[in-house]
Protein backbone atom coordinates (compact mmCIF):
# COMPACT_ATOMS: atom_id res chain seq x y z
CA UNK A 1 23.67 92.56 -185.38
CA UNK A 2 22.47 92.33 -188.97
CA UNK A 3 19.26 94.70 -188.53
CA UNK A 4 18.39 93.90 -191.98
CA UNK A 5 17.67 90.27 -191.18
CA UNK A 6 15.68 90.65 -187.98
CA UNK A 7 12.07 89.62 -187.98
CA UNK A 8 10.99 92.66 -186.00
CA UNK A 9 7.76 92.66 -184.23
CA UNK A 10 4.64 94.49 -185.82
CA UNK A 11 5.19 97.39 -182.92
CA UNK A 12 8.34 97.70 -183.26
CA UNK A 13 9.83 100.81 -185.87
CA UNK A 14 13.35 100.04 -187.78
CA UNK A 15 14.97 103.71 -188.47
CA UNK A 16 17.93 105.73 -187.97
CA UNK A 17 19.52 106.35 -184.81
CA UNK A 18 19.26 110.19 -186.10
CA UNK A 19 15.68 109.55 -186.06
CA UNK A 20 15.40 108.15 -183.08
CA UNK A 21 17.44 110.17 -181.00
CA UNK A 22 18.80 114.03 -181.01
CA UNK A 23 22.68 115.20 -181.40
CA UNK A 24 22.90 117.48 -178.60
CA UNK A 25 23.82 121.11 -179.34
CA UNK A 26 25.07 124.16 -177.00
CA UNK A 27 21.98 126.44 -177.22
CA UNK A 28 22.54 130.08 -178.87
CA UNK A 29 23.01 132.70 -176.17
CA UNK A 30 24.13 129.80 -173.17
CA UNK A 31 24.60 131.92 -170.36
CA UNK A 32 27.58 129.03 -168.39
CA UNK A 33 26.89 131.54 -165.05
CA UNK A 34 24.33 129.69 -164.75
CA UNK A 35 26.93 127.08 -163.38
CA UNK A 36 28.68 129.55 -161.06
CA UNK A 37 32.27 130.00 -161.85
CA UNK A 38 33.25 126.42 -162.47
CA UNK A 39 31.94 124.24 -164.87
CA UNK A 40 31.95 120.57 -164.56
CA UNK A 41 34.52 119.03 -167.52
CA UNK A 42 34.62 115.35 -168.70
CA UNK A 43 38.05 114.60 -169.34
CA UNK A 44 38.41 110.81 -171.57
CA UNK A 45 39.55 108.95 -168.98
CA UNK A 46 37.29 109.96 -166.53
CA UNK A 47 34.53 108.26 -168.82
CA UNK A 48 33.98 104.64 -167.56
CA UNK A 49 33.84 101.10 -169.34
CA UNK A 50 31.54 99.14 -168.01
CA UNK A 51 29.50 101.49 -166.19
CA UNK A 52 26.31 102.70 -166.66
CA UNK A 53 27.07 106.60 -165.45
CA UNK A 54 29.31 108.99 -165.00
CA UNK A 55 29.39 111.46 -162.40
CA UNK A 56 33.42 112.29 -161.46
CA UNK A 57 34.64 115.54 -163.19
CA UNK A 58 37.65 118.05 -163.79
CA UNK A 59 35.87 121.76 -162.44
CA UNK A 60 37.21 123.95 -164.68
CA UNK A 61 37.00 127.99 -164.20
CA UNK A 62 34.72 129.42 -166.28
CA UNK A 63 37.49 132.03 -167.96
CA UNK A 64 39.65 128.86 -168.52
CA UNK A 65 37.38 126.39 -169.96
CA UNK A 66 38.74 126.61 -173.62
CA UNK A 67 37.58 124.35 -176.35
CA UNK A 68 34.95 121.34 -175.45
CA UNK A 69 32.03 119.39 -176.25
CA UNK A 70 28.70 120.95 -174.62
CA UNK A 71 26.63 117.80 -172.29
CA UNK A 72 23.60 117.95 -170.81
CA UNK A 73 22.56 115.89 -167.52
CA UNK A 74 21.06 112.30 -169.00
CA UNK A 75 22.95 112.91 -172.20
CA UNK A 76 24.41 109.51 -173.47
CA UNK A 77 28.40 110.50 -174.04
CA UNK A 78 29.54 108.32 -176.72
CA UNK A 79 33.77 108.05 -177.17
CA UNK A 80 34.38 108.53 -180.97
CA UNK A 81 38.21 108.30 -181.04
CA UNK A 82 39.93 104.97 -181.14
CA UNK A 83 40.71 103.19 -179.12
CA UNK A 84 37.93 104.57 -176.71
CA UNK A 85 34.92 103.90 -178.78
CA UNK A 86 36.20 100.19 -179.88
CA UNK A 87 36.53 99.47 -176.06
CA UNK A 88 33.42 101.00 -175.64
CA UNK A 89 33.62 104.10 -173.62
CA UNK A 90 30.55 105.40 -172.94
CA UNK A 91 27.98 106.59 -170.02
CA UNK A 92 24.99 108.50 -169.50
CA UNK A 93 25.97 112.06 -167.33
CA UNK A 94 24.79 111.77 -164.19
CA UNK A 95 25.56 115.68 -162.44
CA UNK A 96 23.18 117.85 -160.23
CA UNK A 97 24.14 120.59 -162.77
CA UNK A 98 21.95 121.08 -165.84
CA UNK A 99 24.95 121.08 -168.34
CA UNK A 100 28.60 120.61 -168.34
CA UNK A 101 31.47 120.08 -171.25
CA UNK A 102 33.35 117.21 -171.81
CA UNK A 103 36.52 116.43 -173.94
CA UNK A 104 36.03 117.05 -178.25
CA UNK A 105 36.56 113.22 -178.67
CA UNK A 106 33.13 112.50 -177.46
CA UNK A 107 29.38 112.48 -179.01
CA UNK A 108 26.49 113.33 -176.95
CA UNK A 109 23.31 112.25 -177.60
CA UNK A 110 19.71 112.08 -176.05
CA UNK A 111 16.00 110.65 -176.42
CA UNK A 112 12.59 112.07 -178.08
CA UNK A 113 10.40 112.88 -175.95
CA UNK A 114 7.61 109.97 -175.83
CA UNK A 115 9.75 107.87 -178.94
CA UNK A 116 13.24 107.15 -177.50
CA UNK A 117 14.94 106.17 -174.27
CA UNK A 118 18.79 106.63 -173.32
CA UNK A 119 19.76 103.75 -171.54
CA UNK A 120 18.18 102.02 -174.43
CA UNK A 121 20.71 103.50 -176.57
CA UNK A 122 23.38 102.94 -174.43
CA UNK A 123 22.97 99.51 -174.13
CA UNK A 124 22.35 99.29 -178.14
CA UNK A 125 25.49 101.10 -178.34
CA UNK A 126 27.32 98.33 -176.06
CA UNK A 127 26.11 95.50 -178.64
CA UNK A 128 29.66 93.90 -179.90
CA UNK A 129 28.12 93.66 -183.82
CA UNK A 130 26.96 97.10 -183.73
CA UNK A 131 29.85 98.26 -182.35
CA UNK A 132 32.61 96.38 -184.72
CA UNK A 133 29.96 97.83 -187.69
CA UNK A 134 30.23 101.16 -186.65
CA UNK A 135 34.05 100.70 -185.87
CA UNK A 136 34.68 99.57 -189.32
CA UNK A 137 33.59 103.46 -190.69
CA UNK A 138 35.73 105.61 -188.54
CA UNK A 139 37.79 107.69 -190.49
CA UNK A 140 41.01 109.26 -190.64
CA UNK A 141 44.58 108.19 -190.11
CA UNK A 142 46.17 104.69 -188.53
CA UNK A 143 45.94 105.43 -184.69
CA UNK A 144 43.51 108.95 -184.69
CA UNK A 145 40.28 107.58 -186.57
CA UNK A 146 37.28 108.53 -185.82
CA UNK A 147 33.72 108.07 -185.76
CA UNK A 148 31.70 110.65 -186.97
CA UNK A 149 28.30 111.93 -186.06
CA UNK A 150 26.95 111.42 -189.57
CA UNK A 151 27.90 107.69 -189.66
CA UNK A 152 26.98 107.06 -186.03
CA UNK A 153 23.32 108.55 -187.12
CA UNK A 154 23.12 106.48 -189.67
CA UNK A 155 23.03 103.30 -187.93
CA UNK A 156 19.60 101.78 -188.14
CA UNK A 157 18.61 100.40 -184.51
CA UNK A 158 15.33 98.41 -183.80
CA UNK A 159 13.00 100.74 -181.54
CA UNK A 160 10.45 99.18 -179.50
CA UNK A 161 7.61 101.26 -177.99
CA UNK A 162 8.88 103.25 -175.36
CA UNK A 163 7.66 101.30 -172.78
CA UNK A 164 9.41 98.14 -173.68
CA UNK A 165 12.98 99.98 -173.72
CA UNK A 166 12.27 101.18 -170.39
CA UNK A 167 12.17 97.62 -169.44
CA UNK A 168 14.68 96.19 -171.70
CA UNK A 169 16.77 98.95 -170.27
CA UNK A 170 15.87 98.28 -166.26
CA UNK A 171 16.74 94.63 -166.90
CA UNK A 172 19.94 95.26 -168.35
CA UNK A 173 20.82 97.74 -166.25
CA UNK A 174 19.92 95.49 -162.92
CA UNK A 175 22.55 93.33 -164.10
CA UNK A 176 25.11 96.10 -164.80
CA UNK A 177 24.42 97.07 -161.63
CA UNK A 178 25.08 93.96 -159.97
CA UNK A 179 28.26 93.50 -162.29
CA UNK A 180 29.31 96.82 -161.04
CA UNK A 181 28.73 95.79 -156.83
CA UNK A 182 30.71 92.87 -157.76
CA UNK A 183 33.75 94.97 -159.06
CA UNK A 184 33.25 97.00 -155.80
CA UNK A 185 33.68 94.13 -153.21
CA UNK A 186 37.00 93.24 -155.21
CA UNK A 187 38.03 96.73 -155.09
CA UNK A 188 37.15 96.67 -151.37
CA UNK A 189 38.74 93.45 -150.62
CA UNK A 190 41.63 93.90 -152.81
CA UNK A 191 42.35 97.03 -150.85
CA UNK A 192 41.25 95.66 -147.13
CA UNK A 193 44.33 92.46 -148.36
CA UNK A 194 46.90 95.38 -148.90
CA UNK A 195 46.57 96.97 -145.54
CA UNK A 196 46.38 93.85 -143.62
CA UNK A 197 49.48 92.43 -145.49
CA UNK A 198 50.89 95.35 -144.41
CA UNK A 199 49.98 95.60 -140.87
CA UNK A 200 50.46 91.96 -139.97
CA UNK A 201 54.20 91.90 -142.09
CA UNK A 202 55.33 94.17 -140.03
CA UNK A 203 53.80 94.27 -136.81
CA UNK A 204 53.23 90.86 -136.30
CA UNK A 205 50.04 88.51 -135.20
CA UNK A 206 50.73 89.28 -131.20
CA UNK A 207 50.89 93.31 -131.09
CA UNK A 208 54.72 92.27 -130.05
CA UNK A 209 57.64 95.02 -130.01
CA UNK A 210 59.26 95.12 -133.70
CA UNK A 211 63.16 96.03 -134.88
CA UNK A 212 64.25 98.02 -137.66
CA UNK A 213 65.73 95.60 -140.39
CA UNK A 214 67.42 96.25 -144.11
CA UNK A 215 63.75 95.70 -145.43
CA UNK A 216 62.19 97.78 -142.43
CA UNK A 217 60.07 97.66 -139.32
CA UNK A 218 59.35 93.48 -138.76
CA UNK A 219 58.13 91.66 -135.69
CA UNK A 220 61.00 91.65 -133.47
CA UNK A 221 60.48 87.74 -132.89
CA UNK A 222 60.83 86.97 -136.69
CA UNK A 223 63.85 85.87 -138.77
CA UNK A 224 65.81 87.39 -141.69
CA UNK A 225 67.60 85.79 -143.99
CA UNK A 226 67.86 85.81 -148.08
CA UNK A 227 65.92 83.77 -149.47
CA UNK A 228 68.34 81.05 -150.56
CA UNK A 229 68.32 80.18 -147.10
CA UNK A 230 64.81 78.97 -147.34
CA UNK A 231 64.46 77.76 -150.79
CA UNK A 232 66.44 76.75 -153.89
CA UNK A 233 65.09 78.11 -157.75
CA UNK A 234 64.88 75.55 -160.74
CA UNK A 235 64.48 76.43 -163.80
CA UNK A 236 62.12 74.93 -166.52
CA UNK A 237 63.33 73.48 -169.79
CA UNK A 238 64.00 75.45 -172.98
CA UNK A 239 60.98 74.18 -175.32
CA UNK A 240 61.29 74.85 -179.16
CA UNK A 241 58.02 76.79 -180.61
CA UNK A 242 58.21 73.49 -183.09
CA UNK A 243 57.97 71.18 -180.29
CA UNK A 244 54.16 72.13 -179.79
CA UNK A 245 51.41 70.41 -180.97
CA UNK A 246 47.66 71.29 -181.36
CA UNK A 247 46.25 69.40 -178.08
CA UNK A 248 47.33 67.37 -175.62
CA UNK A 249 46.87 66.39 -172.61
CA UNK A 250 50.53 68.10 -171.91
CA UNK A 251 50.72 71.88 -171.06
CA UNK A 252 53.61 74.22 -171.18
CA UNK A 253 53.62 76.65 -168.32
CA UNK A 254 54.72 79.89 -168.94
CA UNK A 255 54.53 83.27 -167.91
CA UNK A 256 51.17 83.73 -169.47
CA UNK A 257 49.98 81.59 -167.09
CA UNK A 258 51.31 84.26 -164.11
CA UNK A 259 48.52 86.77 -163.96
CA UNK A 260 48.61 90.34 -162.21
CA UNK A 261 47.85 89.99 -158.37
CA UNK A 262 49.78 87.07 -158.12
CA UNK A 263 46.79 84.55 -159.65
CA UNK A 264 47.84 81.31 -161.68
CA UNK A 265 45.58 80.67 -164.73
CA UNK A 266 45.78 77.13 -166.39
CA UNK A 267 43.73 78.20 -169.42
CA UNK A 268 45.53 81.48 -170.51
CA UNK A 269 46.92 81.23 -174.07
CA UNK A 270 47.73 77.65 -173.70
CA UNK A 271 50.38 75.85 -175.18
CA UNK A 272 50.64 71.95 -175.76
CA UNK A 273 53.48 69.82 -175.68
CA UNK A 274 53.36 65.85 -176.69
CA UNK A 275 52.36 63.69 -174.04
CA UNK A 276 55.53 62.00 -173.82
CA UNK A 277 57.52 65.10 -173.19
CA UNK A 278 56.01 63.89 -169.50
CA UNK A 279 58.17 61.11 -169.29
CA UNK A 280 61.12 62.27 -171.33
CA UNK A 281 61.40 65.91 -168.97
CA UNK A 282 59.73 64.66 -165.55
CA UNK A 283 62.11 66.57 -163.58
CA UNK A 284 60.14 69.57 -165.06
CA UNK A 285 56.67 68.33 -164.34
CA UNK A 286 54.81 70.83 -161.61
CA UNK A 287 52.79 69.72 -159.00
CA UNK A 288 49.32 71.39 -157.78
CA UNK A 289 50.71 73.57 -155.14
CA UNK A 290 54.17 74.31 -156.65
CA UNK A 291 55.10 77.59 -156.23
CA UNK A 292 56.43 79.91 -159.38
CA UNK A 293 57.76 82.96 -160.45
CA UNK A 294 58.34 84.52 -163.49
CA UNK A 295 61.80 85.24 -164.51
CA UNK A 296 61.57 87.17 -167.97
CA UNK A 297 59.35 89.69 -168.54
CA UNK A 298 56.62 89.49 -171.58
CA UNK A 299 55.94 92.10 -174.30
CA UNK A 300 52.40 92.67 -173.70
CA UNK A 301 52.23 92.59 -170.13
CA UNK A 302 55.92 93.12 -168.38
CA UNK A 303 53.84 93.82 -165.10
CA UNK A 304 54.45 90.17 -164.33
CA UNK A 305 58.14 90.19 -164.30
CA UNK A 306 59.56 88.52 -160.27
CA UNK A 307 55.24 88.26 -159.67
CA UNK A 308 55.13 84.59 -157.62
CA UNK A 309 52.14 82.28 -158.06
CA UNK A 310 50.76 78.58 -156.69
CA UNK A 311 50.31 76.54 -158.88
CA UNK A 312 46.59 75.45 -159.27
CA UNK A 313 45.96 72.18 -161.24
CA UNK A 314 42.25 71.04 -161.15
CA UNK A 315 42.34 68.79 -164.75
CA UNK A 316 44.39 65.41 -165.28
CA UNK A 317 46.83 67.40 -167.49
CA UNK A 318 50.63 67.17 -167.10
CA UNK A 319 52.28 70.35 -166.74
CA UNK A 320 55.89 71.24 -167.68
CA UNK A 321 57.63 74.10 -166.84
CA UNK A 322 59.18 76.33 -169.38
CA UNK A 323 62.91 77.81 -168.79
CA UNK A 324 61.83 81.61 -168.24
CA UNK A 325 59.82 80.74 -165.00
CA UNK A 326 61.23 79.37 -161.76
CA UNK A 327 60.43 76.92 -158.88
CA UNK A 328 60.99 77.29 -155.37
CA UNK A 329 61.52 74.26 -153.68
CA UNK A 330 61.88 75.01 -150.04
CA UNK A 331 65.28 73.54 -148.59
CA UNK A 332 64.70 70.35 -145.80
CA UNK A 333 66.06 72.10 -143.15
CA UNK A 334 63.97 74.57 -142.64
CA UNK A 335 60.05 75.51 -141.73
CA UNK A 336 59.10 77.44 -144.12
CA UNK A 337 55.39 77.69 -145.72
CA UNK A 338 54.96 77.74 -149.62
CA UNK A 339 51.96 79.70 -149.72
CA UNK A 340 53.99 82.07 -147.04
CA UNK A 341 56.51 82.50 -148.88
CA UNK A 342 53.85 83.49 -152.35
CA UNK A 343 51.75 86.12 -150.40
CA UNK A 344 55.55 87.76 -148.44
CA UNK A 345 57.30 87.96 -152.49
CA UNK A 346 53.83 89.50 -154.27
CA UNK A 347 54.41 92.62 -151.38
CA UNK A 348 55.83 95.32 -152.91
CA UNK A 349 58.98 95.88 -150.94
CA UNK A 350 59.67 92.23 -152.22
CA UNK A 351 58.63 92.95 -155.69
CA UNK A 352 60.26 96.68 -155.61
CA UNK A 353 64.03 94.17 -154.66
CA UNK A 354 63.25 91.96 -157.42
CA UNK A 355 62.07 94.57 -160.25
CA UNK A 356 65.87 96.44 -158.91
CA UNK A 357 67.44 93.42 -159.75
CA UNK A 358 66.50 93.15 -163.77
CA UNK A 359 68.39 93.22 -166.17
CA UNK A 360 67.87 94.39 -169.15
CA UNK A 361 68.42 92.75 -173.02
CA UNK A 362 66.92 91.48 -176.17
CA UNK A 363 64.27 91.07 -172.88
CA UNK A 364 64.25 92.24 -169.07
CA UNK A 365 65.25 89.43 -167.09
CA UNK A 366 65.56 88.79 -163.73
CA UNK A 367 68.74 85.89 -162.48
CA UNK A 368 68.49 82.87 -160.11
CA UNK A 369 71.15 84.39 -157.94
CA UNK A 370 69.40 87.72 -157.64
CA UNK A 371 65.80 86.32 -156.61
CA UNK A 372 67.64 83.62 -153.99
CA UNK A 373 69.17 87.13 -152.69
CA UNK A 374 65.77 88.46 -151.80
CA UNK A 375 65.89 89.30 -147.74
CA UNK A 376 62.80 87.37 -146.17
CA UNK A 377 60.85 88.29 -143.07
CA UNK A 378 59.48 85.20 -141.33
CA UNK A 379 57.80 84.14 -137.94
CA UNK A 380 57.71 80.56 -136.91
CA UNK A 381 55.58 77.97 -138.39
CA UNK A 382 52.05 78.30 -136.41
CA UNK A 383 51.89 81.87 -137.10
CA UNK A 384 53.12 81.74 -141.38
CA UNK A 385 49.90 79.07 -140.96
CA UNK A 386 47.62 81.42 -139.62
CA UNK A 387 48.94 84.59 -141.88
CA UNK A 388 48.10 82.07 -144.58
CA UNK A 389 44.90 81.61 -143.76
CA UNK A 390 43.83 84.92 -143.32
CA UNK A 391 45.63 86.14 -146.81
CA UNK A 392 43.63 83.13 -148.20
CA UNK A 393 40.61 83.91 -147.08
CA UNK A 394 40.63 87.22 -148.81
CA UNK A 395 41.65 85.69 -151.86
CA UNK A 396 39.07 83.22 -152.03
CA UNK A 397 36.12 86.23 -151.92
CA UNK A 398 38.09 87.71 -154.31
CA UNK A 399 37.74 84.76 -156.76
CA UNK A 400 34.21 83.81 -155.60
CA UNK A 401 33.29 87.88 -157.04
CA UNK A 402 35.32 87.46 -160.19
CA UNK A 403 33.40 84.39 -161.11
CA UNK A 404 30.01 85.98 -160.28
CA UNK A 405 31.05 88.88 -163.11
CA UNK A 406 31.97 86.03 -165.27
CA UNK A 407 28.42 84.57 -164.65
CA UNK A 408 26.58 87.96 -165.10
CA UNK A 409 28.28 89.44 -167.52
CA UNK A 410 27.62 85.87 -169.58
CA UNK A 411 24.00 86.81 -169.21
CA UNK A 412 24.17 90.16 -169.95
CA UNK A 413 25.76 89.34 -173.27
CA UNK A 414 23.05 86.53 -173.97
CA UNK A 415 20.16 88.96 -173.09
CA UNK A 416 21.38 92.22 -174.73
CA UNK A 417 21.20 89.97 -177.93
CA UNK A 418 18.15 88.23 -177.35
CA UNK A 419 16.52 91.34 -176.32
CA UNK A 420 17.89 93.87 -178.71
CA UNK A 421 16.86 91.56 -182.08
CA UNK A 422 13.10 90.88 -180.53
CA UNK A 423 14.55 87.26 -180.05
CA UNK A 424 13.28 87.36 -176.38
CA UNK A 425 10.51 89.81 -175.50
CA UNK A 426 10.37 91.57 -171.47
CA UNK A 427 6.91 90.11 -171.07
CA UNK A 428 9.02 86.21 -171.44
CA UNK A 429 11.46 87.27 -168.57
CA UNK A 430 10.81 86.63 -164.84
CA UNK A 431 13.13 88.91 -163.28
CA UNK A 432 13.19 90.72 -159.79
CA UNK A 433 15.62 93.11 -159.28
C-alpha cells in the first residue's frame, strides 16, 4: 500500500503511526502486587496468527519474572523479530488483569483517546504491502533482524475519523471471526475423526468381544494379514526434470500432491509432462479413485513420508505417476475396500510401522517390500463400507469448512484493501454480522 498515491478523503488525516497511536511504557513506580503474586507472561508462541486476541498465558511468580516487555489489556502486541512479524504475529491482549509482560521480541502499542482505534491498527498492520514495507527495514543480522519501534512509527497509515475505524474494524473483524469458527469446527471435527477411528478400529461396528493382535486390541471377528495379502505396490516412472514442459494437459503426480491429513491436491506445485507421455507411459496413468502413497520423503515437508491418499481427478487432465510414490492395486482375490484401506494406513499405528521402516540416504525412503509388510486389521466387506462412510462423512465437513476460509479469507483480503486506501467507504457496505 503506496500511501503516497492514495486519493484520501477530505476527513480523512495521513500521519505517522507515532502520531496516531502511543508506544506503551511500564509506568514509574508500577507496583506488579497489584497482580497478586503471579503475573500473566506472553511467551512468542503463545501469540496467534490469524487471530484477533490473545488471552492464553505463562503465570509467572512475581520474584521470577526476569526481563520482559510491559502490556496493558487492549494493547495491540506487535512481533518484531523475524520470522514472527513477516508471518504476521500479532493480537490485541485480551486478560481480566490490567497489565501483564510479554516476551522482549514484541511491540506494544495502543490508541488516542478520541483519534485512534486498535483493531484499526491491527488490521492496518495485517495489510500484506504494509507489512513487506515495513519488513524490508528490520535490522540486524541474517536470521535475528528486527523491526524497530522507530521505523514501525514511522509508517504513515491513512486515519479515518474515529468512527469510521470502528466500523472498518467491526467489519473486518466479523469476518475474522467467522474465519476463526471455521478453523474451530475443523479442529473439532478433525479431533471427533481421531477418536472415532480409534474406537471403531478397534472395537468394531457391533460392540463385539475383541483379541489382542501384534498391532493391538481389534474386533475379534476381523482379519490380519500384511498387507501384500490385500494389495500389490507399483511404482511410477522415473521422469527427467528436462522432460517437463510449461503446460499441458499432462500432470506429473508427485509427493507434493500428498498433503498432511492424508488429502490429495491436484493443483499443488504442478508439474507438466507432454501430452504424449500419456500414450507412451499408460501403464502409469492414475485413475480418479486410485489410491497412493508416498514413498520418499520431501525436504520441505518430510511429514508426508508412508501418508496414503485417493486420488481425486475433477479436470480432463492425464495424470502420470512419478517413481517416488506408489499404487495399491488391491489383489482379485480378495474384498478389500480402497478407501478402507486409505483411512486404516493414515492411523498412526500404521503410519508409526511405516515411518520404522525408512531408510535413510541422500533421502529417507521407505521400500515396496516394507509397506506390503504392513499388518492390516479388516472386517468383512459391509462393515469396511459403512466405516467408509462414516470416515467420509467427516472428511467431507472438513473440506466444506476449509473452502468457506478460502472464501472469507478471499474477502477479507479484498476488503482490508478496499477499505484501508478509502477505495470502498463503510457507508457502501451492506453487511450484518
Amino acid at each position: 500500500m503506496q500511501t503516497g498515491n492514495i486519493q484520501l478523503p477530505s476527513d480523512w488525516e495521513l500521519c505517522r503511526i507515532s502520531e496516531a497511536y502511543e508506544f506503551t511504557k511500564k509506568p514509574r513506580g508500577l507496583d506488579l502486587k497489584k497482580n497478586g503474586d503471579v503475573i500473566p507472561f506472553f511467551k512468542m508462541d503463545q501469540i496467534p496468527l490469524g487471530r484477533i486476541k490473545v488471552s492464553e498465558f505463562t503465570p509467572k511468580p512475581r520474584n521470577k519474572l526476569g526481563s520482559g516487555t510491559y502490556v496493558e489489556n487492549g494493547d495491540v502486541m506487535v512481533a518484531k523479530i523475524t520470522p514472527s512479524f513477516e508471518n504476521g504475529k500479532q493480537a490485541i491482549v485480551d486478560i481480566k488483569s490490567d497489565f501483564a509482560y510479554a516476551t522482549t521480541e514484541v511491540i506494544p502499542l495502543h490508541g488516542i483517546d478520541g483519534k485512534s482505534d486498535n483493531q484499526f491498527l491491527f488490521f492496518f498492520l495485517l495489510h500484506p504491502e504494509v507489512r513487506a514495507d515495513l519488513a524490508g527495514k528490520m535490522e540486524g543480522s541474517t536470521g535475528r533482524q528486527r523491526l524497530s519501534k522507530t521505523v514501525l512509527g514511522d509508517r504513515l497509515i491513512p486515519l479515518p475519523p474515529l468512527p469510521e475505524q470502528k466500523k472498518i474494524a467491526y467489519i473486518l473483524s466479523t469476518i475474522q471471526r467467522a474465519i476463526e469458527a471455521q478453523e474451530r469446527i475443523i479442529q473439532i471435527t478433525t479431533e471427533l475423526k481421531k477418536a472415532l477411528m480409534h474406537k471403531l478400529f478397534t472395537e468394531g461396528l457391533h460392540n463385539g468381544p475383541q483379541k489382542q493382535t501384534e498391532i493391538g486390541l481389534v474386533p475379534e471377528s476381523w482379519d490380519v494379514v500384511e498387507l501384500n495379502q490385500l494389495a500389490d505396490l507399483k511404482n511410477g516412472y522415473a521422469f527427467k526434470s528436462n522432460d517437463y514442459v510449461e503446460e499441458s494437459n499432462t500432470l506429473n503426480i508427485r509427493m507434493s500432491n500428498i498433503r498432511p491429513g492424508a488429502q490429495f491436491d491436484l493443483e499443488y506445485n504442478p508439474r507438466f509432462l507432454p501430452d504424449h507421455f500419456a500414450e507412451s507411459q499408460k501403464s502409469f496413468l492414475l485413475e480418479d479413485g486410485d489410491l497412493i502413497i508416498a514413498m520418499t520423503d520431501m525436504a520441505n515437508d518430510p511429514k508426508i513420508l508412508g501418508v496414503p491418499t485417493i486420488v481425486r481427478n475433477p479436470s480432463s487432465k492425464k495424470l502420470l505417476l512419478n517413481q517416488r510414490v506408489g499404487k495399491l492395486v488391491p489383489n482379485h482375490n480378495c474384498s478389500v475396500n480402497i478407501e478402507f484401506l486409505r483411512f486404516y494406513l493414515s492411523r498412526k499405528p500404521a503410519q508409526r510401522y511405516l515411518i520404522s521402516c525408512a531408510k535413510k540416504g541422500v533421502q529417507v525412503n521407505i521400500g515396496k517390500k516394507d509397506i506390503l509388510s504392513v499388518p492390516v486389521a479388516f472386517p468383512k466387506p459391509g462393515d469396511q463400507e459403512t466405516l467408509v462412510k462414516c470416515f467420509n462423512t467427516l472428511d467431507d465437513k472438513l473440506a466444506a469448512a476449509g473452502c468457506q476460509i478460502a472464501v472469507l479469507q478471499n474477502l477479507f483480503r479484498t476488503l482490508l484493501h478496499q477499505l484501508m486506501t478509502a477505495k470502498t467507504r463503510v457507508h457502501e457496505i451492506e453487511f450484518s454480522a
